[in-house]
N, C-alpha and C. Protein backbone atom coordinates (compact mmCIF):
# COMPACT_ATOMS: atom_id res chain seq x y z
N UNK A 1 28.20 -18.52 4.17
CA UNK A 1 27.12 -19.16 4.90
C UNK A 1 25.86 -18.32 4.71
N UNK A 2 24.60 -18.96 4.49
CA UNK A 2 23.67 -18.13 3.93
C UNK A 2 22.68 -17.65 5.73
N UNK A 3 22.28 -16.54 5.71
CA UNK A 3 21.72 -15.92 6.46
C UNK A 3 20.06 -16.52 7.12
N UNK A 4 19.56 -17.45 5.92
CA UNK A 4 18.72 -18.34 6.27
C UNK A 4 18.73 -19.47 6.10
N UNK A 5 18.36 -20.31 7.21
CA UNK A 5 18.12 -21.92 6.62
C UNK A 5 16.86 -22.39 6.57
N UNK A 6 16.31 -23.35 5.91
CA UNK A 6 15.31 -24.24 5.81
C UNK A 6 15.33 -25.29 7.21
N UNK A 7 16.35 -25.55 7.62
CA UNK A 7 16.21 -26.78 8.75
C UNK A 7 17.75 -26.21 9.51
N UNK A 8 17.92 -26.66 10.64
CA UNK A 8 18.80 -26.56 11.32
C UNK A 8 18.69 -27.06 12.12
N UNK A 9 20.02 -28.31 12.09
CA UNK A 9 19.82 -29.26 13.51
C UNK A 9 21.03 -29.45 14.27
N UNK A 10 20.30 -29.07 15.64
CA UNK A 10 21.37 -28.84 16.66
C UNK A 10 21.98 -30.11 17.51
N UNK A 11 23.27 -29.80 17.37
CA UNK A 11 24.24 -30.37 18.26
C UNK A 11 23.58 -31.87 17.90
N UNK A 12 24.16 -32.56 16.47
CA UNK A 12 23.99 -34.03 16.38
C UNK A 12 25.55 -34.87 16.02
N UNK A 13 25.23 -35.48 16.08
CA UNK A 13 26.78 -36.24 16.16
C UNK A 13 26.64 -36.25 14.43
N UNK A 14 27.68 -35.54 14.43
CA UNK A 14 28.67 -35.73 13.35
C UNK A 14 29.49 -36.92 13.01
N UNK A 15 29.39 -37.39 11.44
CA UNK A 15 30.31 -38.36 11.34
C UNK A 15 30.65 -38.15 9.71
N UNK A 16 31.81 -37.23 9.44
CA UNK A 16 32.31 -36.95 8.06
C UNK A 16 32.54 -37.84 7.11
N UNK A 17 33.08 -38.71 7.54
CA UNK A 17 33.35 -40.13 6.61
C UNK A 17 34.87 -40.45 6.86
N UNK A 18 35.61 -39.49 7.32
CA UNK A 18 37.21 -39.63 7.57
C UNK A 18 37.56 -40.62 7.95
N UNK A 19 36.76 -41.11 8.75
CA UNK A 19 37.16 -42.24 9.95
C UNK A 19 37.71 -42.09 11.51
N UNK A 20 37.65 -40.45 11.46
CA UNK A 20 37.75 -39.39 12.61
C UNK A 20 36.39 -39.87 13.30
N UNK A 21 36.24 -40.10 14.80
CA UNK A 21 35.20 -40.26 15.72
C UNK A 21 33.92 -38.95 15.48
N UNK A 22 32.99 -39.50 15.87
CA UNK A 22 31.83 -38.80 15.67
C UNK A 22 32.26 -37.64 16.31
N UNK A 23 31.70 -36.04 16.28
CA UNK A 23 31.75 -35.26 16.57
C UNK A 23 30.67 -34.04 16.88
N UNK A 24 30.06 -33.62 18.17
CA UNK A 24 28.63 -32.71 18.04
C UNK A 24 28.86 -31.29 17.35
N UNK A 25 28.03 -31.26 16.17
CA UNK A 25 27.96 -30.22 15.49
C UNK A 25 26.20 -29.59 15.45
N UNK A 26 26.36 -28.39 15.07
CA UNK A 26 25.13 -28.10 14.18
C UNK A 26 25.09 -28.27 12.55
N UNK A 27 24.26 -28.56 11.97
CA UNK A 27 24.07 -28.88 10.61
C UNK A 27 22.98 -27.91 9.98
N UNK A 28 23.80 -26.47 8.96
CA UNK A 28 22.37 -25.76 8.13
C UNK A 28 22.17 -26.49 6.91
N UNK A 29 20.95 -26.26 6.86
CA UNK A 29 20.32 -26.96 5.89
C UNK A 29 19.57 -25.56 4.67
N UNK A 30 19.93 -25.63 3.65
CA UNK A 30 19.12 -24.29 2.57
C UNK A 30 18.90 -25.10 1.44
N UNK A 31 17.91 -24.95 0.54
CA UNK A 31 17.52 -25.40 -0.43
C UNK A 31 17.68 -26.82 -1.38
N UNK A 32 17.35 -27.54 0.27
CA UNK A 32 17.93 -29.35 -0.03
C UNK A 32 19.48 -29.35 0.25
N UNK A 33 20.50 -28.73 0.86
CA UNK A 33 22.13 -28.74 0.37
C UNK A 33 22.44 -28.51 1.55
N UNK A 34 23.15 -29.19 2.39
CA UNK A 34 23.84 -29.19 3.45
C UNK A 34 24.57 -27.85 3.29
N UNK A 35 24.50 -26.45 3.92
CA UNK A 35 25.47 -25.10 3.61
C UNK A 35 26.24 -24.84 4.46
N UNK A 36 26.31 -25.21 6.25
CA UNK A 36 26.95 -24.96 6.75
C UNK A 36 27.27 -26.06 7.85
N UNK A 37 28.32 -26.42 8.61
CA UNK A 37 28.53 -27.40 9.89
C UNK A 37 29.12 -26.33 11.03
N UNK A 38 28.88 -26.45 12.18
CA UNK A 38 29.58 -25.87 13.28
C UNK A 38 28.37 -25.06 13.96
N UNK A 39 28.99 -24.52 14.96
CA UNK A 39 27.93 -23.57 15.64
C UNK A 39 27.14 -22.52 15.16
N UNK A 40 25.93 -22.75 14.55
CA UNK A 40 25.67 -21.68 13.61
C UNK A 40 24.17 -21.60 14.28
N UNK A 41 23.38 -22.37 15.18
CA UNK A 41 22.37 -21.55 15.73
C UNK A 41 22.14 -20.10 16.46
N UNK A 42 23.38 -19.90 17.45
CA UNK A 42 23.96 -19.13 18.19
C UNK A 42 24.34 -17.90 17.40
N UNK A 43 24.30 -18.09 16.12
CA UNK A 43 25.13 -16.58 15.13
C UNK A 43 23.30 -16.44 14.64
N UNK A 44 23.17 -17.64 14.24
CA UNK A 44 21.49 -16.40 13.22
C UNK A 44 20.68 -16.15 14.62
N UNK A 45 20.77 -16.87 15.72
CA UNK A 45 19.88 -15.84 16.76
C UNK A 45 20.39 -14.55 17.05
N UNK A 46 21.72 -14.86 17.18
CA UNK A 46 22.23 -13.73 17.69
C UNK A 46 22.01 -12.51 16.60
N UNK A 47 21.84 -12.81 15.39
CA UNK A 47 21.93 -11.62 14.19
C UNK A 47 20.30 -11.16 14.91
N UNK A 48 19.41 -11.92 14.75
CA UNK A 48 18.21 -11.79 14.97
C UNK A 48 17.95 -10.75 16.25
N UNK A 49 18.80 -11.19 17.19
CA UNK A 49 18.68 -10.36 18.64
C UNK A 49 19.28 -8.82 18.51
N UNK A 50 20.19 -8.63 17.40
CA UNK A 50 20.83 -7.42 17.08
C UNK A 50 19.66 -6.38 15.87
N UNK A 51 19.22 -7.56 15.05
CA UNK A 51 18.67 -6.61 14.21
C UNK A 51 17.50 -6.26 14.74
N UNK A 52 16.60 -7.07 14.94
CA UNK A 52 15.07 -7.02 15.51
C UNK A 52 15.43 -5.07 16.47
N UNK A 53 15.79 -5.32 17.19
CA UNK A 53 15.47 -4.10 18.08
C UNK A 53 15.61 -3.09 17.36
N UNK A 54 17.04 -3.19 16.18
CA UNK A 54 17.70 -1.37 15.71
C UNK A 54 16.35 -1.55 14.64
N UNK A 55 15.84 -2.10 14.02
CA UNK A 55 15.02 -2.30 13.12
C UNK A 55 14.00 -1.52 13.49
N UNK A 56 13.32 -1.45 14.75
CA UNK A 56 12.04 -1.61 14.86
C UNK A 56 12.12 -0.20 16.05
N UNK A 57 13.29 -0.04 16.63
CA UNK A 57 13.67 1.19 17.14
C UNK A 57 13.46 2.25 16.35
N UNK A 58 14.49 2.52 15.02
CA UNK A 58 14.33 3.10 13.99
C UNK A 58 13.03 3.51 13.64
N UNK A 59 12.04 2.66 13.11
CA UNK A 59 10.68 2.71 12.45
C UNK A 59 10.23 3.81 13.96
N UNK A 60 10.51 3.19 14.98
CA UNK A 60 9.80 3.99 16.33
C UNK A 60 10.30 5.04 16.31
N UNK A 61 11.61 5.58 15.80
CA UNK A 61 11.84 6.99 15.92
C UNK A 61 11.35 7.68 14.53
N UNK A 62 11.28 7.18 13.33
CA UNK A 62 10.54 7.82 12.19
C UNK A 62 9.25 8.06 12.86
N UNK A 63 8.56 7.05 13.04
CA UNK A 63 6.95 7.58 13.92
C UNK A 63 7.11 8.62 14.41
N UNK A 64 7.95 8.87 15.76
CA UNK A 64 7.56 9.98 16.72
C UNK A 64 8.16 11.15 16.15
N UNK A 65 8.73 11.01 15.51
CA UNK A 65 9.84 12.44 15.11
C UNK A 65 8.53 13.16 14.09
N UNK A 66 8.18 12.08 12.79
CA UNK A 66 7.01 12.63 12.08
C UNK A 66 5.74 12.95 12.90
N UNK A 67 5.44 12.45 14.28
CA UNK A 67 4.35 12.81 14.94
C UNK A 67 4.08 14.22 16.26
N UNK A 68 5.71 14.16 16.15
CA UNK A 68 5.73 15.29 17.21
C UNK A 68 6.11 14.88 18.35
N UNK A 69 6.06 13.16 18.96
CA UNK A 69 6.04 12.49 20.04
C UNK A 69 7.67 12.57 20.84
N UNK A 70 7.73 12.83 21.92
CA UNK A 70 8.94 12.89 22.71
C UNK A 70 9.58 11.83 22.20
N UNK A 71 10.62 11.55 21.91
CA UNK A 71 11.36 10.11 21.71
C UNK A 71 13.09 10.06 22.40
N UNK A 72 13.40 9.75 22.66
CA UNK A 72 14.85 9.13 23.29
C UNK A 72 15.18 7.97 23.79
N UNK A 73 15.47 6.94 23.66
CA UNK A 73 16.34 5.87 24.84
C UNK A 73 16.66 6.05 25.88
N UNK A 74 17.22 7.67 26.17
CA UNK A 74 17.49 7.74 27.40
C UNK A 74 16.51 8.53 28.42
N UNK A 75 15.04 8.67 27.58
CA UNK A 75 14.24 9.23 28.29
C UNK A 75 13.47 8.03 29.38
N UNK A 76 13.29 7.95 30.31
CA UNK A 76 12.10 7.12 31.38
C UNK A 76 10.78 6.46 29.96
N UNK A 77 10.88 5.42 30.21
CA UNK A 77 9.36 5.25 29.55
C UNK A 77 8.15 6.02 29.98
N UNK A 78 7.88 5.83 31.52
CA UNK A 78 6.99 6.69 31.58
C UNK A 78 6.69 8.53 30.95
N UNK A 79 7.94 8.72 30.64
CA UNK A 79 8.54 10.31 30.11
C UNK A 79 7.95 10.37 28.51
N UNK A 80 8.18 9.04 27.94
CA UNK A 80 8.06 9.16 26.23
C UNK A 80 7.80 7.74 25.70
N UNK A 81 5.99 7.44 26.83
CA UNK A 81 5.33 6.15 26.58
C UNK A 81 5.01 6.04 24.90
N UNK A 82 4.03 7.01 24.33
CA UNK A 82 4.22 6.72 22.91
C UNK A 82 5.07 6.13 21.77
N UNK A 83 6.19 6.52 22.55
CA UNK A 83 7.44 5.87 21.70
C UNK A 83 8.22 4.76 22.13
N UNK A 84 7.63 4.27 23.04
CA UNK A 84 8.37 2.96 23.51
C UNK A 84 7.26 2.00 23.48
N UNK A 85 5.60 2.69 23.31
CA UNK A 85 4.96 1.67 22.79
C UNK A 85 4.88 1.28 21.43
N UNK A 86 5.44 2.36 20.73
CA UNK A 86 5.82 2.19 19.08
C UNK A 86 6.59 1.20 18.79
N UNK A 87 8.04 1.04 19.65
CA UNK A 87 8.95 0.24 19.36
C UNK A 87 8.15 -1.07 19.84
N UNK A 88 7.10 -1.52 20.94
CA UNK A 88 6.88 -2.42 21.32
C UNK A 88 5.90 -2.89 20.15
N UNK A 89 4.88 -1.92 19.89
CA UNK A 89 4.24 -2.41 18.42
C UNK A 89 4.90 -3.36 17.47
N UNK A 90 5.87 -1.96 16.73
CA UNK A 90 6.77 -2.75 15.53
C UNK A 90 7.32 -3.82 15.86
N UNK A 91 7.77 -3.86 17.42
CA UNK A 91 8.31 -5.19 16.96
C UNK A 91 7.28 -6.42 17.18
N UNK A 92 5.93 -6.61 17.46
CA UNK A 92 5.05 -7.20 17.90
C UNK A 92 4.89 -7.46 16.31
N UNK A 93 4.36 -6.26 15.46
CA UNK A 93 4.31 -6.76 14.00
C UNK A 93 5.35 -7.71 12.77
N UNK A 94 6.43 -7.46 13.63
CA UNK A 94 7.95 -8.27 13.09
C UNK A 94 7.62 -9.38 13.26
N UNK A 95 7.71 -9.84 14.75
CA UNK A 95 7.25 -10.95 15.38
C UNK A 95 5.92 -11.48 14.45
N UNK A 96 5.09 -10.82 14.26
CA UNK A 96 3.97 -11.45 13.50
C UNK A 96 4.00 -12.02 12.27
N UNK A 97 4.67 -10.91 11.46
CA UNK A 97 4.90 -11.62 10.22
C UNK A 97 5.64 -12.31 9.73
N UNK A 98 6.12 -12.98 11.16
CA UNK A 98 7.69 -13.78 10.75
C UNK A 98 6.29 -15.01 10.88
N UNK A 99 5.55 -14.97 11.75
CA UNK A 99 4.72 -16.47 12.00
C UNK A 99 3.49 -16.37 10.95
N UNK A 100 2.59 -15.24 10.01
CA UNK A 100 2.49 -15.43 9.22
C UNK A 100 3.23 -16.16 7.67
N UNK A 101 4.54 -16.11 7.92
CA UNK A 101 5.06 -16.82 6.68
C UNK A 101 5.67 -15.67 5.85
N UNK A 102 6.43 -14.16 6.17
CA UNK A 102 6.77 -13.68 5.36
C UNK A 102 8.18 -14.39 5.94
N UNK A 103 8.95 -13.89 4.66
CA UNK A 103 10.74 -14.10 5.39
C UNK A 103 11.22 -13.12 5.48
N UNK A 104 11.75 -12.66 6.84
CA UNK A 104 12.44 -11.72 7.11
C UNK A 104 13.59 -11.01 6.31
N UNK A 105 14.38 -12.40 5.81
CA UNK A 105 15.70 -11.71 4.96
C UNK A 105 15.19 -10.65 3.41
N UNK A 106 14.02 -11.70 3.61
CA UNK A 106 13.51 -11.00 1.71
C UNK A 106 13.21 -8.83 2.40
N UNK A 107 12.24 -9.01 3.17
CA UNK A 107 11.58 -8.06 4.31
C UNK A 107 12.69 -7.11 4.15
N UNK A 108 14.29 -7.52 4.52
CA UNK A 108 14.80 -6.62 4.61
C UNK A 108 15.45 -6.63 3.47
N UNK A 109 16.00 -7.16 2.37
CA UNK A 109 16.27 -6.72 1.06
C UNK A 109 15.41 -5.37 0.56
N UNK A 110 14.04 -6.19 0.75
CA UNK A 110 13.17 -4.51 0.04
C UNK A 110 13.18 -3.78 0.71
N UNK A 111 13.22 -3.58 2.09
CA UNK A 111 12.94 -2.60 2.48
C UNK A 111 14.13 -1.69 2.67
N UNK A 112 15.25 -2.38 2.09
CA UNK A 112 16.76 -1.95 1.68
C UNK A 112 16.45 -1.24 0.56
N UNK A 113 15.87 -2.12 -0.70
CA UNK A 113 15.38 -1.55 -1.90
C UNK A 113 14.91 -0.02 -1.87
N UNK A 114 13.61 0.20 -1.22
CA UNK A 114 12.72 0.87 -1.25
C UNK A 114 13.71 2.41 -0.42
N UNK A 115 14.91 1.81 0.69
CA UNK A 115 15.11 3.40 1.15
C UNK A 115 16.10 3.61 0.25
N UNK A 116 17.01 2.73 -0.66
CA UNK A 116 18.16 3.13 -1.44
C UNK A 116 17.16 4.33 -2.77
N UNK A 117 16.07 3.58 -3.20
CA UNK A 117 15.26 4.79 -4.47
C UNK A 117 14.79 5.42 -3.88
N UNK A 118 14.88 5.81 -2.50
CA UNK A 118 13.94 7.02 -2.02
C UNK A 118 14.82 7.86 -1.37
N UNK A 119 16.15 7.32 -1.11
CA UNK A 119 17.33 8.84 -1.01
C UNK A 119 17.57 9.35 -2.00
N UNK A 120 18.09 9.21 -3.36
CA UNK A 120 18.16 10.45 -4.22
C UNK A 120 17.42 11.28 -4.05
N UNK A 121 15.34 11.19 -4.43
CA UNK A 121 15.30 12.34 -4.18
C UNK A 121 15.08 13.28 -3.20
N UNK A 122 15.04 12.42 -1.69
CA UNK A 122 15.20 13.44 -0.58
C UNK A 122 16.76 13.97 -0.81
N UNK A 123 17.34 13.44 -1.20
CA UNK A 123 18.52 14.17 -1.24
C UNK A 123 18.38 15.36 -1.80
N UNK A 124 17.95 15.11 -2.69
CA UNK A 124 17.25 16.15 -3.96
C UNK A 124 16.94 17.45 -3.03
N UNK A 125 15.94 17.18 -2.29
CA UNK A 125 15.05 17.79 -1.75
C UNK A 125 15.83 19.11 -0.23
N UNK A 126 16.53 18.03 0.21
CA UNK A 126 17.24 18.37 1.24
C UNK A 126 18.55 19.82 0.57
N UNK A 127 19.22 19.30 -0.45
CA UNK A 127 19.89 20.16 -0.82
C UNK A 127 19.36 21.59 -1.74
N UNK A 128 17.97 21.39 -2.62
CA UNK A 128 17.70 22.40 -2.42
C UNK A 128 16.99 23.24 -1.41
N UNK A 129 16.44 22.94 -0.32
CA UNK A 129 16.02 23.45 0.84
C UNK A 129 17.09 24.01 1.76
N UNK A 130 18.25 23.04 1.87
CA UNK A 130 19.51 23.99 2.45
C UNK A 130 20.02 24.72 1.90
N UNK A 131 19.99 25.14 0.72
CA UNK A 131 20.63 26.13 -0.44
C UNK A 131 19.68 27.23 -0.65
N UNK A 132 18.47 27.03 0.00
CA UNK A 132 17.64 28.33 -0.24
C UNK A 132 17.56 29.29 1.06
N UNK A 133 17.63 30.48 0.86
CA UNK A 133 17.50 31.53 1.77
C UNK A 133 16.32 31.90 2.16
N UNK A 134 15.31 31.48 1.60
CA UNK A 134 14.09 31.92 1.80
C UNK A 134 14.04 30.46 2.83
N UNK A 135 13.89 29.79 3.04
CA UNK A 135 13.88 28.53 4.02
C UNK A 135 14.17 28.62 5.11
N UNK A 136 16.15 28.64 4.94
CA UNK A 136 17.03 28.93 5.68
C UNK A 136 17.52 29.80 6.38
N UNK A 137 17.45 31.30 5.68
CA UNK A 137 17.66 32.38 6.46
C UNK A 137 19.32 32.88 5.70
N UNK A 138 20.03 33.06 7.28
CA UNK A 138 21.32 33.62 7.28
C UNK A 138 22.01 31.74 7.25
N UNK A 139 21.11 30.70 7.40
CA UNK A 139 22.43 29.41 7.83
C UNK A 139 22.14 28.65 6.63
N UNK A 140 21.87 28.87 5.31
CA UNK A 140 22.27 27.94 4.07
C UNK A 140 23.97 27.44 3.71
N UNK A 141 23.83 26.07 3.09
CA UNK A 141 24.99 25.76 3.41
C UNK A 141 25.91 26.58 2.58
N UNK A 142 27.42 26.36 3.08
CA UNK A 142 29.09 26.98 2.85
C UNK A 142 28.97 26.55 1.42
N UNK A 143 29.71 27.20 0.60
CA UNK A 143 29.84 26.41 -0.83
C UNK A 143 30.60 25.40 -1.02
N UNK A 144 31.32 25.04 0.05
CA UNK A 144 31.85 23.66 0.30
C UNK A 144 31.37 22.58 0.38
N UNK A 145 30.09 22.72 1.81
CA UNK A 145 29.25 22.06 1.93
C UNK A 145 28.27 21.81 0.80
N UNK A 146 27.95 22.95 0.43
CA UNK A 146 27.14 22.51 -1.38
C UNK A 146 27.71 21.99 -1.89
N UNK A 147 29.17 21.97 -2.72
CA UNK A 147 29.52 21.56 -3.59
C UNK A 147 29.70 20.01 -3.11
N UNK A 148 30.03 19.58 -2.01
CA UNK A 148 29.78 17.89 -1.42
C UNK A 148 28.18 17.65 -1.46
N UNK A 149 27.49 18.43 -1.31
CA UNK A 149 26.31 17.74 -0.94
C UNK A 149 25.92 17.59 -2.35
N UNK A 150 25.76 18.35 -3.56
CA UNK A 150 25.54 18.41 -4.89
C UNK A 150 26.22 16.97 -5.53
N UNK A 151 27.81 16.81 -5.21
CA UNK A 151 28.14 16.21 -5.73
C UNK A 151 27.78 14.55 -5.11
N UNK A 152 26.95 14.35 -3.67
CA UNK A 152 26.92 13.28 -3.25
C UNK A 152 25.64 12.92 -4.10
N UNK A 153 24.46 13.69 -4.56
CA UNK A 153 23.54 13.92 -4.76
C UNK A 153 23.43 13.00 -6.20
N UNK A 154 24.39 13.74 -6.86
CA UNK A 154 24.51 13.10 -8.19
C UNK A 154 25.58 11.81 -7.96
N UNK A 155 26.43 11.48 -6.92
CA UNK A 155 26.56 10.01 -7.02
C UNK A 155 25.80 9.31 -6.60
N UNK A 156 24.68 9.08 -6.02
CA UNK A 156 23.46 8.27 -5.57
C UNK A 156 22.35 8.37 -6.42
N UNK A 157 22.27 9.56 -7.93
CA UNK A 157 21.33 9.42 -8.08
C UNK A 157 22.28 8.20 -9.11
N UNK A 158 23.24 8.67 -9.79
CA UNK A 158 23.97 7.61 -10.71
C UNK A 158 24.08 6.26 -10.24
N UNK A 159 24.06 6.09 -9.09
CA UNK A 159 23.82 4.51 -8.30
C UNK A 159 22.76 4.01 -8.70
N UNK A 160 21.85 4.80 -8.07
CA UNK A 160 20.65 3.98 -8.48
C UNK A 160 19.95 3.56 -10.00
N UNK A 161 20.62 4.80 -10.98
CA UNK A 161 20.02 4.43 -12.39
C UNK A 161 21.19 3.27 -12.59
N UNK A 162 22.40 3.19 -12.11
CA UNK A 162 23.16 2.35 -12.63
C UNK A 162 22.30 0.82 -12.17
N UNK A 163 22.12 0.89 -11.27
CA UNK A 163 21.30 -0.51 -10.50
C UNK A 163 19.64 -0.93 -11.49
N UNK A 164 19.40 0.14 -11.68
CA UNK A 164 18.29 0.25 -12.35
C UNK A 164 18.95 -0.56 -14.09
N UNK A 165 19.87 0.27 -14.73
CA UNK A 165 20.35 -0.33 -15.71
C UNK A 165 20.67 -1.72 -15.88
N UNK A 166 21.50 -2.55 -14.72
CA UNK A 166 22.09 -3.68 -14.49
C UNK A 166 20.75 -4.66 -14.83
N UNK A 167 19.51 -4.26 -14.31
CA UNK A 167 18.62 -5.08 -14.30
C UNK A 167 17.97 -5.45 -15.67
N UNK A 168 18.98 -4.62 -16.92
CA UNK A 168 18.11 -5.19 -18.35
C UNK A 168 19.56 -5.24 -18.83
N UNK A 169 20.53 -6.07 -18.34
CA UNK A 169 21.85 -6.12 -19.00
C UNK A 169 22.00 -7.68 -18.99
């Protein structure tokens, strides 16, 4: 069942052709093609009601963490207003550009895109910064921990050139 529809119409009487009595369904509709029957308003809101917040939570804790700003869930709003007006922002801008006309699903493909090529090289980055003593001190990582983090390093960067490859195959 595809994650977006073009039309969706709720609770209409169904009539399959069986010769089985009409029946109230929902009907998705994607790219002219009937894709799904049954209760399916109730699942893409509900995806919507799950993602929207961690989405836009997230972005609110990258803000404050890069800004210095108190941040927690379990702090009082009044305790760590900056960051609960962040989350109220982002999601005000979600909300917006869903009624400008972007599509959300595409929205989050790239922006899937964009953090999958931008972990290798923080990874990059992260492992030589924990491996240096001049940084770190006495707590650079165990050679255990290096040798996992090295080796996760180089399977994500191989992911991504592999993904990168697929795209002229």
């Amino acid at each position: 069942m595809p994650s977006h529809f073009d039309l969706i119409i709720r609770n209409g009487d169904l009539i399959d052709g069986s010769g089985a009595p009409a029946y109230r369904a929902d009907v998705g509709v994607a790219a002219d093609r009937i894709t799904a029957v049954g209760e399916i308003a109730a699942g893409v809101i509900g995806v919507g009601f799950l993602a929207v917040p961690v989405m836009t939570t997230g972005a609110a804790y990258d803000l404050a963490q890069t800004l210095g700003w108190k941040h927690s869930l379990h702090a009082h709003p009044s305790e760590a207003k900056a960051f609960y007006l962040a989350i109220a922002g982002f999601t005000l801008v979600a909300m917006g550009l869903n009624f400008l006309g972007f599509n959300p699903m595409k929205a989050l493909v790239w922006s899937g895109i964009v953090q999958g090529f931008s972990t290798p090289p923080l990874m990059l980055l992260i492992m030589l910064m924990t491996g240096s003593r001049r940084i770190m001190g006495d707590q650079v990582n165990s050679p255990v921990v290096a040798l996992l983090g090295w080796a996760t390093t180089a399977i994500i960067f191989a992911a991504s050139a592999g993904l990168v490859a697929t795209w002229f195959l």
